[in-house]
N, C-alpha and C. Protein backbone atom coordinates (compact mmCIF):
# COMPACT_ATOMS: atom_id res chain seq x y z
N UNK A 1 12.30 -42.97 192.80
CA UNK A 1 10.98 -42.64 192.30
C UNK A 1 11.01 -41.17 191.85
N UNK A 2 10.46 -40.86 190.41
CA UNK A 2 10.80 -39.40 189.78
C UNK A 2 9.17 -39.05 190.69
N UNK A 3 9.24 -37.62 190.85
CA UNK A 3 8.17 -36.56 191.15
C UNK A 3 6.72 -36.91 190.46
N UNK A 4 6.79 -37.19 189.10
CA UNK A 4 5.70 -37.52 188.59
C UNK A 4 5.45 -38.86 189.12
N UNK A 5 5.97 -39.90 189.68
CA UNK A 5 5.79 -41.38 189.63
C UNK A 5 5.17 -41.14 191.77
N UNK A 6 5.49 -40.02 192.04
CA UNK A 6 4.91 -39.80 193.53
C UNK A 6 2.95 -40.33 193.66
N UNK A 7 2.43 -40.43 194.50
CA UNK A 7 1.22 -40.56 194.75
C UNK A 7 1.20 -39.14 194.55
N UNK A 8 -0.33 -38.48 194.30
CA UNK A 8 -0.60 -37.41 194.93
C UNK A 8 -2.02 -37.40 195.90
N UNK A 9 -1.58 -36.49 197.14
CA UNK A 9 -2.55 -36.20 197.84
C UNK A 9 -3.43 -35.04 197.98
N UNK A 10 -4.55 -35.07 197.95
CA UNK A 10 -5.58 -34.02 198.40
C UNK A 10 -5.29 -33.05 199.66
N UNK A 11 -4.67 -31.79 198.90
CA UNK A 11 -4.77 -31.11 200.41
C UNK A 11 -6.01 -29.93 200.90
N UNK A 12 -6.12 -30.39 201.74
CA UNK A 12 -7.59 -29.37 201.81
C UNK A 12 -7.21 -28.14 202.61
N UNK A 13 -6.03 -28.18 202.92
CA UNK A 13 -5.70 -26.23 203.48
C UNK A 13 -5.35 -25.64 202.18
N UNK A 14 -4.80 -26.31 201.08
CA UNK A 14 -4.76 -25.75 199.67
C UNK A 14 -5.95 -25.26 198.92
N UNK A 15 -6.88 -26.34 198.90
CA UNK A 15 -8.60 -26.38 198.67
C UNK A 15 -9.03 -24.78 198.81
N UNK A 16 -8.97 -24.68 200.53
CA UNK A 16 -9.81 -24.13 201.23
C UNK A 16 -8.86 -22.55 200.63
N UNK A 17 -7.74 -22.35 200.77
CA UNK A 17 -7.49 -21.14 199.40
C UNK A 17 -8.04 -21.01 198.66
N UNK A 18 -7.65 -21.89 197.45
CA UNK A 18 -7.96 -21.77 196.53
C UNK A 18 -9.92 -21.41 196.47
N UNK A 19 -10.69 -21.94 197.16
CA UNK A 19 -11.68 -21.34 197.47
C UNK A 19 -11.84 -20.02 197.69
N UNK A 20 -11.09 -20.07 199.09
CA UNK A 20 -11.24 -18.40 199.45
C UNK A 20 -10.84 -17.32 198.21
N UNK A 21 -9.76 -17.19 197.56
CA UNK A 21 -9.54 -16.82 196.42
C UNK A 21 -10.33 -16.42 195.48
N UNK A 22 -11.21 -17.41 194.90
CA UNK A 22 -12.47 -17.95 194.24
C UNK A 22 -13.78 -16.50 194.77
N UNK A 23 -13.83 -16.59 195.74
CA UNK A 23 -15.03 -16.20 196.52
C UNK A 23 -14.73 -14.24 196.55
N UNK A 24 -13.00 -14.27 196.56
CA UNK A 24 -12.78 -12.75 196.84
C UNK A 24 -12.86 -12.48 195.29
N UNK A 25 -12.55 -13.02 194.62
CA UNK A 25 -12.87 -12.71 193.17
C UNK A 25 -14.04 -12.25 192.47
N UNK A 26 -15.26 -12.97 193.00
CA UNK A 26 -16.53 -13.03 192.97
C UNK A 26 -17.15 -11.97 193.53
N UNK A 27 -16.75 -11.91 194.34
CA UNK A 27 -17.26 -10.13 195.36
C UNK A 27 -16.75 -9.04 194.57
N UNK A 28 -15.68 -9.01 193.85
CA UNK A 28 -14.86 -7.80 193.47
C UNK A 28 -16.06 -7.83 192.22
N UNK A 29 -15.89 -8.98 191.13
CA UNK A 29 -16.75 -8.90 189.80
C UNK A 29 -17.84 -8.09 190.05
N UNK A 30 -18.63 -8.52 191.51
CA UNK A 30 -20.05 -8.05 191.92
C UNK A 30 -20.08 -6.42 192.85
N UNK A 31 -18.92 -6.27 192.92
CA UNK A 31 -18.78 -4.94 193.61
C UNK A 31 -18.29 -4.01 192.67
N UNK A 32 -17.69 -4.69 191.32
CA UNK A 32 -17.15 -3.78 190.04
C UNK A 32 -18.36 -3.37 188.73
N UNK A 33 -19.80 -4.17 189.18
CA UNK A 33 -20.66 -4.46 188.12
C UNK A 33 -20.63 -5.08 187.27
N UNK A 34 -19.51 -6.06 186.92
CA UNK A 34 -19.31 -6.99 185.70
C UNK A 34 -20.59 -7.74 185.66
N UNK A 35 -20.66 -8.50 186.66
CA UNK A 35 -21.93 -9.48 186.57
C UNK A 35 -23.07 -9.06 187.75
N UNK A 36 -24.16 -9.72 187.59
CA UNK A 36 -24.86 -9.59 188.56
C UNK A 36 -25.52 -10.76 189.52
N UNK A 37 -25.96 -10.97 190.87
CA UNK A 37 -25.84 -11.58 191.43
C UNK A 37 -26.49 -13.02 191.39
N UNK A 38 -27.79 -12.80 190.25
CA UNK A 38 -28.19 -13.50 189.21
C UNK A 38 -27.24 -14.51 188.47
N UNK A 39 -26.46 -14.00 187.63
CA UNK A 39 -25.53 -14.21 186.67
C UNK A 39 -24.40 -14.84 187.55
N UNK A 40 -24.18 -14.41 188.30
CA UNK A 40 -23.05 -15.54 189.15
C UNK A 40 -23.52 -16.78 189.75
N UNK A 41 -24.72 -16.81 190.31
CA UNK A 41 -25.54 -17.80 190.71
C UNK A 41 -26.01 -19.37 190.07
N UNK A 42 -25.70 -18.58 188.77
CA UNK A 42 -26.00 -19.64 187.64
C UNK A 42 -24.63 -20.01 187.23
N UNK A 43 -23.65 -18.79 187.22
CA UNK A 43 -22.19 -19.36 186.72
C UNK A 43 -21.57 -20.54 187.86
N UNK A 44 -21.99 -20.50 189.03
CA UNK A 44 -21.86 -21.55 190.03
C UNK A 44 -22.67 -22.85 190.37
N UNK A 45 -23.62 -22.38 189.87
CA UNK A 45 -24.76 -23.75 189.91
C UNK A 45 -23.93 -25.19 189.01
N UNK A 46 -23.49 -25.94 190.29
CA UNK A 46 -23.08 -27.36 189.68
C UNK A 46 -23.79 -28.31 188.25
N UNK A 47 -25.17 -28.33 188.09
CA UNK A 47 -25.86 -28.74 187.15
C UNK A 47 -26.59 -27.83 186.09
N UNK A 48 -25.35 -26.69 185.70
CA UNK A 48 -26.47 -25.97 184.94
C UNK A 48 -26.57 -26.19 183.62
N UNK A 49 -25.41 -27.38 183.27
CA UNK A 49 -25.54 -27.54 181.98
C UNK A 49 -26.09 -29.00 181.61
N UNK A 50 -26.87 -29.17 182.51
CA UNK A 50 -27.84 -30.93 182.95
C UNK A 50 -28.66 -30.70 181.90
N UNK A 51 -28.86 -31.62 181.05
CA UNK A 51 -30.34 -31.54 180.20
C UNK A 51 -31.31 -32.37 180.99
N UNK A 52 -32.75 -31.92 181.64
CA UNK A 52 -33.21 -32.36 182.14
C UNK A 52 -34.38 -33.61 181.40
N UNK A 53 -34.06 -33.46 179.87
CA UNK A 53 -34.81 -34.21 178.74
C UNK A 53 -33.91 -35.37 178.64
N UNK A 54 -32.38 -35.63 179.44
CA UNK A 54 -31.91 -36.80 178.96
C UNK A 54 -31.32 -37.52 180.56
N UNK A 55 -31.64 -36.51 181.29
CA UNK A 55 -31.08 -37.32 182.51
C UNK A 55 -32.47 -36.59 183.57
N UNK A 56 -32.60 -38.28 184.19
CA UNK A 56 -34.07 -38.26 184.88
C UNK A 56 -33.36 -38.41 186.48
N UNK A 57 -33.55 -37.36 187.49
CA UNK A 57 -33.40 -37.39 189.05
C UNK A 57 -34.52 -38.03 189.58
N UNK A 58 -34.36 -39.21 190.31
CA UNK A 58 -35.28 -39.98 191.04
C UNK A 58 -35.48 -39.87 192.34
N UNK A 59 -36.66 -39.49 193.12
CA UNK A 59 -36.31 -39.24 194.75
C UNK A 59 -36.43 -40.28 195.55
N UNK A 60 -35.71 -40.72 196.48
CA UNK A 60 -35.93 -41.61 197.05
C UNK A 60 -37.16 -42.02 197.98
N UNK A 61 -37.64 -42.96 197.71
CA UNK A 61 -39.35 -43.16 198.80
C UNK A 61 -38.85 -42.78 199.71
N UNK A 62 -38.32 -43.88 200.47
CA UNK A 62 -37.78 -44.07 201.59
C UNK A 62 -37.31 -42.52 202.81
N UNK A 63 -36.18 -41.94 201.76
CA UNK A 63 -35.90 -40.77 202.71
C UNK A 63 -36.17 -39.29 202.01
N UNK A 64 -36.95 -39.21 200.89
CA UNK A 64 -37.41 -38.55 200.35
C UNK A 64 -36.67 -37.57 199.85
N UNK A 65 -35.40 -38.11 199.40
CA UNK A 65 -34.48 -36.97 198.82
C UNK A 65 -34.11 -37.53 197.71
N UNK A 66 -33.18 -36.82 196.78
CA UNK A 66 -32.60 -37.48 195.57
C UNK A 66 -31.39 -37.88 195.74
């Protein structure tokens, strides 16, 4: 079996770097003035490029979340 033909697995002590990484990066931008704490907030926000005119979030009765 060649390297590419391997499964691959999720490693989450890799993840959790690559996060941390992520996060020391983010402090430096915000401790150098590049961005502001605003401006990163939004550069991280998972749905910021959601059009809220074409995709409708429904809350659930039941447990009252989405």
């Amino acid at each position: 079996m060649s390297e590419k033909d391997k499964p691959r697995y999720f490693n989450f002590e890799e993840r959790q770097r690559q996060k941390a990484r992520a996060r020391q990066r983010e402090e430096e931008r915000l401790a150098r003035g590049e961005i502001s704490g605003r401006e990163l907030q939004r550069e991280n926000m998972p749905f910021r490029k959601l059009r809220r005119d074409k995709v409708a979030i429904f809350r659930c009765k039941k447990q009252g979340s989405s």
